[in-house]
C-alpha atoms as a PDB file:
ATOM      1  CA  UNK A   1     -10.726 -81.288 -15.673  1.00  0.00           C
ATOM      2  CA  UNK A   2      -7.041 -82.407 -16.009  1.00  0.00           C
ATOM      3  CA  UNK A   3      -5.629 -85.035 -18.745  1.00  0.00           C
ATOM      4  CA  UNK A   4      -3.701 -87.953 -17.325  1.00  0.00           C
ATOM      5  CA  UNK A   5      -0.545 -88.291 -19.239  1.00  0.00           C
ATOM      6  CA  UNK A   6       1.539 -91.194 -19.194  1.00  0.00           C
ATOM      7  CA  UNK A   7       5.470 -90.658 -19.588  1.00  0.00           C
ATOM      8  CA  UNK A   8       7.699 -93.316 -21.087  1.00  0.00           C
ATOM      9  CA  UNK A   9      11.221 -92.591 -21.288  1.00  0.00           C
ATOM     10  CA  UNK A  10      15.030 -94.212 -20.555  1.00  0.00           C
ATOM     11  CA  UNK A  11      15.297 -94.013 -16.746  1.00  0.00           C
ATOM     12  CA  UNK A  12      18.691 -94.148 -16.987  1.00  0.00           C
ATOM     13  CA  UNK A  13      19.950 -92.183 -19.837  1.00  0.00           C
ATOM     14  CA  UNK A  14      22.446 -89.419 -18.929  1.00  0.00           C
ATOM     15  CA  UNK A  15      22.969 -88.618 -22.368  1.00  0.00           C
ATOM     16  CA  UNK A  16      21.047 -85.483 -21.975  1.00  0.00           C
ATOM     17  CA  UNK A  17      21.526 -81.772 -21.173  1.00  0.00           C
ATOM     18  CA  UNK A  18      22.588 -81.033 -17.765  1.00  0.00           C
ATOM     19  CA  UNK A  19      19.588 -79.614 -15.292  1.00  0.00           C
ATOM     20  CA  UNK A  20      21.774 -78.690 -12.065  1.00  0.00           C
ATOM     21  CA  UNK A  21      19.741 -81.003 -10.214  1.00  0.00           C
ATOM     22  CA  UNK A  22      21.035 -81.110  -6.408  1.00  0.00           C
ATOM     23  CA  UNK A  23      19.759 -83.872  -4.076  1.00  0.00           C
ATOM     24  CA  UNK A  24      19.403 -84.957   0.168  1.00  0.00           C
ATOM     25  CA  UNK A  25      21.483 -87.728   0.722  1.00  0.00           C
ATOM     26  CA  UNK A  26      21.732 -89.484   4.234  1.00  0.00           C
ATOM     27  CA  UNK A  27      26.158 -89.894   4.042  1.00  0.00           C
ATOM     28  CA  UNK A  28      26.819 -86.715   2.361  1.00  0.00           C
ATOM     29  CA  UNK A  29      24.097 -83.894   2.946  1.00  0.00           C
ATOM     30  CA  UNK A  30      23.204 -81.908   0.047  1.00  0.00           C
ATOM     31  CA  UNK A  31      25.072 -82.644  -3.461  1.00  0.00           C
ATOM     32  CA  UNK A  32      24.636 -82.106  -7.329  1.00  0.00           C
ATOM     33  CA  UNK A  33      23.898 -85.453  -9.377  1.00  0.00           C
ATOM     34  CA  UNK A  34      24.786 -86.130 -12.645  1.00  0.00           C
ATOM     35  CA  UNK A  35      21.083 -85.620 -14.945  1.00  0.00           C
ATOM     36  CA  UNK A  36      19.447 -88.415 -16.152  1.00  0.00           C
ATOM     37  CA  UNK A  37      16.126 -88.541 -18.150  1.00  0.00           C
ATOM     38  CA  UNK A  38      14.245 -89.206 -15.289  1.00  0.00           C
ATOM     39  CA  UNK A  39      15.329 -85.630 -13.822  1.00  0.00           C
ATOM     40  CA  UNK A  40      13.716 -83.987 -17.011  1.00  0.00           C
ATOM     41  CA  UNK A  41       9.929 -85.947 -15.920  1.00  0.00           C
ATOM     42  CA  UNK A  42      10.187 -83.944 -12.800  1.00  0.00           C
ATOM     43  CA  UNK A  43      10.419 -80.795 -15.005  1.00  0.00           C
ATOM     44  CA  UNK A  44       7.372 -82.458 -16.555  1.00  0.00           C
ATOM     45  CA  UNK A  45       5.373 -81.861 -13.557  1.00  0.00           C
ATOM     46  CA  UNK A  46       6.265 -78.538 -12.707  1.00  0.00           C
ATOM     47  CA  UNK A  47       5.661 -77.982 -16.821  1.00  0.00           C
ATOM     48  CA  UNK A  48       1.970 -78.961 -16.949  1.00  0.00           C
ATOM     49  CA  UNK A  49      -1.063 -77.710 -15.415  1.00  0.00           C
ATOM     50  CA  UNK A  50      -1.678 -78.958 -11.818  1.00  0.00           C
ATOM     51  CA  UNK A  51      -4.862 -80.610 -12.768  1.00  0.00           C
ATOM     52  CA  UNK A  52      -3.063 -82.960 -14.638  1.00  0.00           C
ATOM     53  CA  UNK A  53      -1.663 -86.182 -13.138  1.00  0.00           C
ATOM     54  CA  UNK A  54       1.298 -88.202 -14.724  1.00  0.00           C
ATOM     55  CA  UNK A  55       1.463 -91.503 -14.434  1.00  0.00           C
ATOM     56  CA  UNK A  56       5.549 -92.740 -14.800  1.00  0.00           C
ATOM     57  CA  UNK A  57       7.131 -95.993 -17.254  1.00  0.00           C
ATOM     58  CA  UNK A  58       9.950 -98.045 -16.649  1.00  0.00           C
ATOM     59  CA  UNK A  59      12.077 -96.503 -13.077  1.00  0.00           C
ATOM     60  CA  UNK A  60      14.528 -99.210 -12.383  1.00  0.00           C
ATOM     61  CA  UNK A  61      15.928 -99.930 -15.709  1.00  0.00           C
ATOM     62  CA  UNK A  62      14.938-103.678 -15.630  1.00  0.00           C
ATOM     63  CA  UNK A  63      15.410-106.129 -18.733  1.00  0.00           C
ATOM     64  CA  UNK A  64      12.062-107.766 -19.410  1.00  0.00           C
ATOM     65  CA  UNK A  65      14.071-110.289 -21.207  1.00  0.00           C
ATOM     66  CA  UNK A  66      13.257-112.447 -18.438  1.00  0.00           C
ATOM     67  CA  UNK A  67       9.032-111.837 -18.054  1.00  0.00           C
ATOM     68  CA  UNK A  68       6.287-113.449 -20.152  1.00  0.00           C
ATOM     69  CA  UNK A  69       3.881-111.670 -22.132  1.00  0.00           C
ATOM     70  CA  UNK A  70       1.218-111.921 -19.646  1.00  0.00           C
ATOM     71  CA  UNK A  71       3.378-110.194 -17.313  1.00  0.00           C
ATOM     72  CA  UNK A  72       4.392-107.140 -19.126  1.00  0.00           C
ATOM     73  CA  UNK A  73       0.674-107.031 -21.060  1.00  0.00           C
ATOM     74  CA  UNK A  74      -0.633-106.853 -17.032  1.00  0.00           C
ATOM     75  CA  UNK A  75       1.591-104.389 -15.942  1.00  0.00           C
ATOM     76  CA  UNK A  76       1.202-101.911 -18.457  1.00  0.00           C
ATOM     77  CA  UNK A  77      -2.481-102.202 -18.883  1.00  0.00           C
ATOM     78  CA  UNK A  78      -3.009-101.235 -15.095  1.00  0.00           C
ATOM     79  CA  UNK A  79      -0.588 -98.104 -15.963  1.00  0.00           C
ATOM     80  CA  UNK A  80      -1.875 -96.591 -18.776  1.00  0.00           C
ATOM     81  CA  UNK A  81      -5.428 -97.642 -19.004  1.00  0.00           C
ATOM     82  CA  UNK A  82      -6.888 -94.387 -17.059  1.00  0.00           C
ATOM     83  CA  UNK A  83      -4.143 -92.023 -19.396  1.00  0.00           C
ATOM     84  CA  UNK A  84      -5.463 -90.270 -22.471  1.00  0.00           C
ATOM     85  CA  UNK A  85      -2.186 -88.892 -23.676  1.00  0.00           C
ATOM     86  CA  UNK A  86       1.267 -90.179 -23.774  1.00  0.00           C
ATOM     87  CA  UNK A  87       4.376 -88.384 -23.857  1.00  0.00           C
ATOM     88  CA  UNK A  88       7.755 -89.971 -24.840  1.00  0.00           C
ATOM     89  CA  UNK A  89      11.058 -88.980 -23.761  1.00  0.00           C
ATOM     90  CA  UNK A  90      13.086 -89.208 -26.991  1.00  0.00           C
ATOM     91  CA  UNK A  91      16.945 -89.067 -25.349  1.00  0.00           C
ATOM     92  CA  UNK A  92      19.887 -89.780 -26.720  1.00  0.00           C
ATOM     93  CA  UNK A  93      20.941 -92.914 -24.900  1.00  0.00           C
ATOM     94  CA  UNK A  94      17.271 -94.157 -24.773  1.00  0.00           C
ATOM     95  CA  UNK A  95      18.212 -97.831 -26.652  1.00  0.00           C
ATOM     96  CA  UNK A  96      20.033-100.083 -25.495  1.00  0.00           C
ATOM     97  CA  UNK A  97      21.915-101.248 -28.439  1.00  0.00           C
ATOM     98  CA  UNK A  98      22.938-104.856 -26.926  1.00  0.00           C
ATOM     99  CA  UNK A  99      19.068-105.497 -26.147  1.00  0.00           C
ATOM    100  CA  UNK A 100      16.018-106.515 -28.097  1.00  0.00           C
ATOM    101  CA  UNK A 101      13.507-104.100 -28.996  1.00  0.00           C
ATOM    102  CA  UNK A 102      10.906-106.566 -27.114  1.00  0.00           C
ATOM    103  CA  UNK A 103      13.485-106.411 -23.974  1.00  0.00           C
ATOM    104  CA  UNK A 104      13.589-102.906 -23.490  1.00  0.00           C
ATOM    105  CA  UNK A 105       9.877-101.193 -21.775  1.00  0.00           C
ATOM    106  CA  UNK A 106      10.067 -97.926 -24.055  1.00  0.00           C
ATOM    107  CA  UNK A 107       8.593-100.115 -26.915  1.00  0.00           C
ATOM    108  CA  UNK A 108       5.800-101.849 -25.349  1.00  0.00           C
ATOM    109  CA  UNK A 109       4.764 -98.576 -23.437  1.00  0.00           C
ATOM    110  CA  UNK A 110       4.405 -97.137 -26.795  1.00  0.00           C
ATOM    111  CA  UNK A 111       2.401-100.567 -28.105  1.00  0.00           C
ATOM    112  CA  UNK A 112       0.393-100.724 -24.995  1.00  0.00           C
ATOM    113  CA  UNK A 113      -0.695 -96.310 -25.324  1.00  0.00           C
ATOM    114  CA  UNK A 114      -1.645 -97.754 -28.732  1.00  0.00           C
ATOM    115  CA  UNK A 115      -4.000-100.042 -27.798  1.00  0.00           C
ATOM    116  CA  UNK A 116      -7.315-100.055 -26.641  1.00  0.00           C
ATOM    117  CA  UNK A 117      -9.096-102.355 -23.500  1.00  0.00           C
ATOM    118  CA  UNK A 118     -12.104-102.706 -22.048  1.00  0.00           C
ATOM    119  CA  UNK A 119     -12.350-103.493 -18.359  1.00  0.00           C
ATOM    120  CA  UNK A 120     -15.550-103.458 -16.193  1.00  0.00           C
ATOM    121  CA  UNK A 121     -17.904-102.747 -19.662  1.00  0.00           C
ATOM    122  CA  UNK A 122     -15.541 -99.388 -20.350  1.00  0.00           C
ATOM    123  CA  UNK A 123     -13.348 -99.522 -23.676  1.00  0.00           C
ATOM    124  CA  UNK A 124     -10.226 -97.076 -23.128  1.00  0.00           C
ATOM    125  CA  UNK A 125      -9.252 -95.328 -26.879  1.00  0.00           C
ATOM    126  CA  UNK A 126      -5.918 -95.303 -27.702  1.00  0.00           C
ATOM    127  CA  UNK A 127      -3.687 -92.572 -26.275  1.00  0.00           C
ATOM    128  CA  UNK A 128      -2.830 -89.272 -28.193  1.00  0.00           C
ATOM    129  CA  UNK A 129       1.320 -89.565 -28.335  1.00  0.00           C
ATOM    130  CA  UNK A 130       3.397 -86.857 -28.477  1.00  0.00           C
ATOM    131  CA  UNK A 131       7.448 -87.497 -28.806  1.00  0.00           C
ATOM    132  CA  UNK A 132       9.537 -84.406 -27.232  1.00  0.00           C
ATOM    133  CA  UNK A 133      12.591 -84.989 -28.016  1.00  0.00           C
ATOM    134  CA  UNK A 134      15.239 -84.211 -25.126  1.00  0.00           C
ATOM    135  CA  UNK A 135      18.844 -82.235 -25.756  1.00  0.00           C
ATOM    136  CA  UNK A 136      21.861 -84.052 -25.389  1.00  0.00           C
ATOM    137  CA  UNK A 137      24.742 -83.711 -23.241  1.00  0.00           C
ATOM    138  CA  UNK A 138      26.035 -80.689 -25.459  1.00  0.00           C
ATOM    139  CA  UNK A 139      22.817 -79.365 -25.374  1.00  0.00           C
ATOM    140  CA  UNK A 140      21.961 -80.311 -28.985  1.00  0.00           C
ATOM    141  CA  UNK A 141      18.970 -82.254 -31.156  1.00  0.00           C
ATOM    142  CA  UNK A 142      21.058 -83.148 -33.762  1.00  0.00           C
ATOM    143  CA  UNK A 143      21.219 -86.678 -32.743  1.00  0.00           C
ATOM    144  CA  UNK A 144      17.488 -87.026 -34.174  1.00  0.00           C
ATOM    145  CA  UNK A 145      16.219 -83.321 -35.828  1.00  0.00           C
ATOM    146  CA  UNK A 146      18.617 -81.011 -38.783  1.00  0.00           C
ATOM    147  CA  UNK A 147      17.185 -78.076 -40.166  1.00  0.00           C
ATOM    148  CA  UNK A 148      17.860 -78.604 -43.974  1.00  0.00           C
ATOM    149  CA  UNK A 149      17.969 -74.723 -45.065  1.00  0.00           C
ATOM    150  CA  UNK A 150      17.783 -75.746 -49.065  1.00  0.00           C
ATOM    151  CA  UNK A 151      14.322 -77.239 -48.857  1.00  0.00           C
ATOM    152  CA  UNK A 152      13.008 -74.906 -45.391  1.00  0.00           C
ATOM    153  CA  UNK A 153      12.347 -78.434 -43.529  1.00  0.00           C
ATOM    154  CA  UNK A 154      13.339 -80.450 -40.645  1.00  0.00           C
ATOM    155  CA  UNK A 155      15.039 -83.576 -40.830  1.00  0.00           C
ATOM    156  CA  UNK A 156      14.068 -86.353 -38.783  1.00  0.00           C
ATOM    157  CA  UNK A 157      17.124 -89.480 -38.019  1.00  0.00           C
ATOM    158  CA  UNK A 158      14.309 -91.963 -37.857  1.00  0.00           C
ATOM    159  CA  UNK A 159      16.767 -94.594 -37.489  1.00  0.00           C
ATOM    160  CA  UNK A 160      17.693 -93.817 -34.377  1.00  0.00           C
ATOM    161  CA  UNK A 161      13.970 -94.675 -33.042  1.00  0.00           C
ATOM    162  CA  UNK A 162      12.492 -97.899 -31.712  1.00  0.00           C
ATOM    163  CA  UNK A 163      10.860 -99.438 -34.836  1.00  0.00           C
ATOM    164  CA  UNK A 164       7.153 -98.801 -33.513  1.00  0.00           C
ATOM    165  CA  UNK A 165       8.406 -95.060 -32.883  1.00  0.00           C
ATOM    166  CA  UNK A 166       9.280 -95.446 -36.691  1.00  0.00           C
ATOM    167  CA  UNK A 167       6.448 -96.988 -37.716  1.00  0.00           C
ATOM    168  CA  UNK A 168       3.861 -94.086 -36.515  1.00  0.00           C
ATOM    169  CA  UNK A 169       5.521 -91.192 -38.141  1.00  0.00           C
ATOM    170  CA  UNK A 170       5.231 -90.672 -41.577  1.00  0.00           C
ATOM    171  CA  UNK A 171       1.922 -92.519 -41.531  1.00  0.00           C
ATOM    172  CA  UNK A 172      -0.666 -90.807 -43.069  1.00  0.00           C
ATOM    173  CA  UNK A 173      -2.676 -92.509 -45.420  1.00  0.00           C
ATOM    174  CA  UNK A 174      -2.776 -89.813 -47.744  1.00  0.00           C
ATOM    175  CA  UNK A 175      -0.105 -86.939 -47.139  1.00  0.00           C
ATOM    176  CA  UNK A 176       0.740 -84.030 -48.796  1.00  0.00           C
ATOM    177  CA  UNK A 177       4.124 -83.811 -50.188  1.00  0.00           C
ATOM    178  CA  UNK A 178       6.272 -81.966 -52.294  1.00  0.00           C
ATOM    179  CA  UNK A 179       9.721 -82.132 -54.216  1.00  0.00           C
ATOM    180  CA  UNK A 180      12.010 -80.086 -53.147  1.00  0.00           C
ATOM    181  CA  UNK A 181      14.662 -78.952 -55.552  1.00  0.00           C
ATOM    182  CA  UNK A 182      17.771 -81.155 -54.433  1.00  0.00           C
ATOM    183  CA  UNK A 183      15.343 -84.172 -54.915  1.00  0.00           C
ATOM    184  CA  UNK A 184      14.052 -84.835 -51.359  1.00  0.00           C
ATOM    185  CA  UNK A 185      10.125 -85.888 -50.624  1.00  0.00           C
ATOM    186  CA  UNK A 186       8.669 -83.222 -48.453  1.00  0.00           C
ATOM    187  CA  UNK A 187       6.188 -83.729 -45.942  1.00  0.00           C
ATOM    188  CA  UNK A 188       3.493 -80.861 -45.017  1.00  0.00           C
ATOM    189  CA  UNK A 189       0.819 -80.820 -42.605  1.00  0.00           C
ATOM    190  CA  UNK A 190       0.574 -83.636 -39.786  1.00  0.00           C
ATOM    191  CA  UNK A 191       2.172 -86.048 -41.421  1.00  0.00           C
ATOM    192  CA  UNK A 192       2.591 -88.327 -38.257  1.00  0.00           C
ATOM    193  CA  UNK A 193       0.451 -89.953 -35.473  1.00  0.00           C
ATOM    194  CA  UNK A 194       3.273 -89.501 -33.354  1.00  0.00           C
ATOM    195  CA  UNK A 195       4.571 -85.218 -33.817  1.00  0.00           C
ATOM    196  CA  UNK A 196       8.132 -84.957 -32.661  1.00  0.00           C
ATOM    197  CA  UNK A 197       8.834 -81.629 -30.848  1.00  0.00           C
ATOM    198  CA  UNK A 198      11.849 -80.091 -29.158  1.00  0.00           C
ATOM    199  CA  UNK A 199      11.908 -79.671 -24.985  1.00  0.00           C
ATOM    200  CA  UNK A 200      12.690 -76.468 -25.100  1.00  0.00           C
ATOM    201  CA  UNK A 201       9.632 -75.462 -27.458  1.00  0.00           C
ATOM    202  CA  UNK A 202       7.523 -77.914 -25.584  1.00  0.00           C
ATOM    203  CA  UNK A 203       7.967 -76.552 -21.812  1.00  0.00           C
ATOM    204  CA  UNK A 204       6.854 -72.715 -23.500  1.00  0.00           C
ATOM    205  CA  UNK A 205       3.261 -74.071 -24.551  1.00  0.00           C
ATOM    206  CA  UNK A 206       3.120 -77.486 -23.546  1.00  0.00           C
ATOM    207  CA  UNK A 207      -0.890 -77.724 -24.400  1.00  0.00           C
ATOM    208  CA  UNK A 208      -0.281 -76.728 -27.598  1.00  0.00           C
ATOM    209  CA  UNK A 209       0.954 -80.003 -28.535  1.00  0.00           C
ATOM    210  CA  UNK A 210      -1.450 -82.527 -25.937  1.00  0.00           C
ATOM    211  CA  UNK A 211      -4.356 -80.992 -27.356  1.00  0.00           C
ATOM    212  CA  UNK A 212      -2.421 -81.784 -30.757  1.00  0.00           C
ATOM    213  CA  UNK A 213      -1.908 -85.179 -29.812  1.00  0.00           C
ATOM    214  CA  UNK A 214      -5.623 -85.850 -29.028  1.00  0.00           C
ATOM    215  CA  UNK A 215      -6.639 -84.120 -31.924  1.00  0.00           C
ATOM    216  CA  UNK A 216      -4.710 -86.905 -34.080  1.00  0.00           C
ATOM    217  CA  UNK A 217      -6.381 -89.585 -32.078  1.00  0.00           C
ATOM    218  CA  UNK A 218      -9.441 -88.188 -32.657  1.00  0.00           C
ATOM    219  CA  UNK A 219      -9.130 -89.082 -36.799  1.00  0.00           C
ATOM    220  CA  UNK A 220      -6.869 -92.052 -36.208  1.00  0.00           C
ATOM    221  CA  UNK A 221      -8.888 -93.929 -38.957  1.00  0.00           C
ATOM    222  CA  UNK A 222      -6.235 -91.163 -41.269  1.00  0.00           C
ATOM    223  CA  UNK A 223      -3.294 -93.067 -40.494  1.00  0.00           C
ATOM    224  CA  UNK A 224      -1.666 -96.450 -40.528  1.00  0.00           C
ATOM    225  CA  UNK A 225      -0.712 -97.506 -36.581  1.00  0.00           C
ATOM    226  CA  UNK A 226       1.330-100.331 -35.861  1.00  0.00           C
ATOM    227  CA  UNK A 227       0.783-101.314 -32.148  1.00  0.00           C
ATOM    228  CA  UNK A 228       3.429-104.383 -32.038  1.00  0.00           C
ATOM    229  CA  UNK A 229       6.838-104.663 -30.819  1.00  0.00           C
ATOM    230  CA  UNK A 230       8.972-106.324 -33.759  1.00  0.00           C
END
C-alpha cells in the first residue's frame, strides 16, 4: 500500500543546484528554464515508489499576510489530512527575509503536519517529517550542514530555519550527548523529530528515511513538538 507524502517547500527559490530542466512553451518551442525548488518535487515523484501519491504546498508564492486564520487552518487541513509523512524542501532561498514567519506557508505546513484532526469520527496522527535539505546554486549544503572533522559530527546552521523547523530538532526529552574535546555538546542517536538529510543521499534510499520519519512519530511522546507558528 503506498504512503501519501505531503511536500512543503519555497516554490520559488532558485537558489538551488541546477537540474537542466527543459520545458514546451507555446512562443518559443522547446527551451531550458532556470531551476527552482519546485523542479526538484518533480524529481520527488520519479524518486519514490509509484504507489505513493504526493500531495504539493504552497505553488504560487502567495503572501498569506492578507488571509485569516480560518482560511489558512481550512486550506491546509483539506491538504494534508489524508498524508502520513511530510517531506520539507530545506533550500537556500526558502525565507523570505522581509516577511513574517506567520506570512510565509512553509511554517504553517509544518504546524498543520504537526497536528492532529478528526473529521467524520476519524482522528488523523501527526505526520512523520523528514527535512532533505536541497544543494545550492554551487551545488553545496554548507548554507545549513559542515562536517566538523575534530569532533566526527555534522553541524547543523539552525538559524537559518523557520523557528518551528528549529523548534523540532534537538528535541528529545532525554538525549544522549557527549563532550567533544574542543568543548562542543554532541548529539548521538535521533536526536530530532524532524532528521535533516542531504538530496543527494536521500534520492539513493529514499525509504530509508520515511520509514524513519514514521518510526519517530510512532514514540512522539520522546520528544518536545511545538506545532505553532511564532
Amino acid at each position: 500500500m503506498g504512503r501519501k507524502v505531503f511536500v512543503t517547500y519555497k516554490y520559488s527559490d532558485t537558489k538551488v543546484q541546477d537540474l537542466n530542466i527543459y520545458e514546451d512553451s507555446i512562443l518559443y518551442g522547446r527551451q531550458r528554464v532556470q531551476t527552482k525548488a519546485r523542479h526538484y518535487v518533480n524529481e520527488l515523484a520519479n524518486i519514490l515508489d509509484k504507489e505513493d501519491h504526493i500531495y504539493k504546498g504552497e505553488e504560487d508564492g502567495q503572501s498569506l499576510a492578507a488571509f485569516s486564520d480560518e482560511y489558512i487552518s481550512s486550506t491546509l487541513r483539506d491538504k494534508i489530512y489524508d498524508s502520513s509523512i511530510t517531506i520539507v524542501l530545506i533550500s537556500k532561498g526558502m525565507k523570505d527575509i522581509w516577511k513574517m514567519e506567520k506570512d510565509q506557508w512553509m511554517p504553517w505546513e509544518i504546524s498543520y503536519s504537526l497536528r492532529a484532526y478528526t473529521r467524520n469520527g476519524r482522528t488523523s496522527l501527526s505526520n512523520g517529517i523528514v527535512a532533505v535539505v536541497l544543494p545550492d546554486e554551487f551545488g553545496s549544503y554548507g548554507y545549513y550542514l559542515n562536517t566538523d572533522n575534530v569532533c566526527n559530527c555534522t553541524n547543523y546552521n539552525t538559524q537559518f530555519l523557520f523557528q518551528i523547523l528549529r523548534d523540532n530538532m534537538f528535541n528529545l526529552k532525554a538525549p544522549d550527548t557527549y563532550l567533544c574535546s574542543n568543548g562542543s555538546i554532541i548529539y548521538r542517536g535521533d536526536f530530532s523529530y524532524i532528521t535533516s538529510v542531504k538530496w543527494e543521499e536521500f534520492k539513493v534510499k529514499p525509504n530509508i528515511y520515511l520509514d524513519k520519519a514514521i518510526e519517530l512519530r510512532d514514540k512522539k511522546e520522546q520528544y518536545n513538538l511545538t506545532k505553532t507558528v511564532k
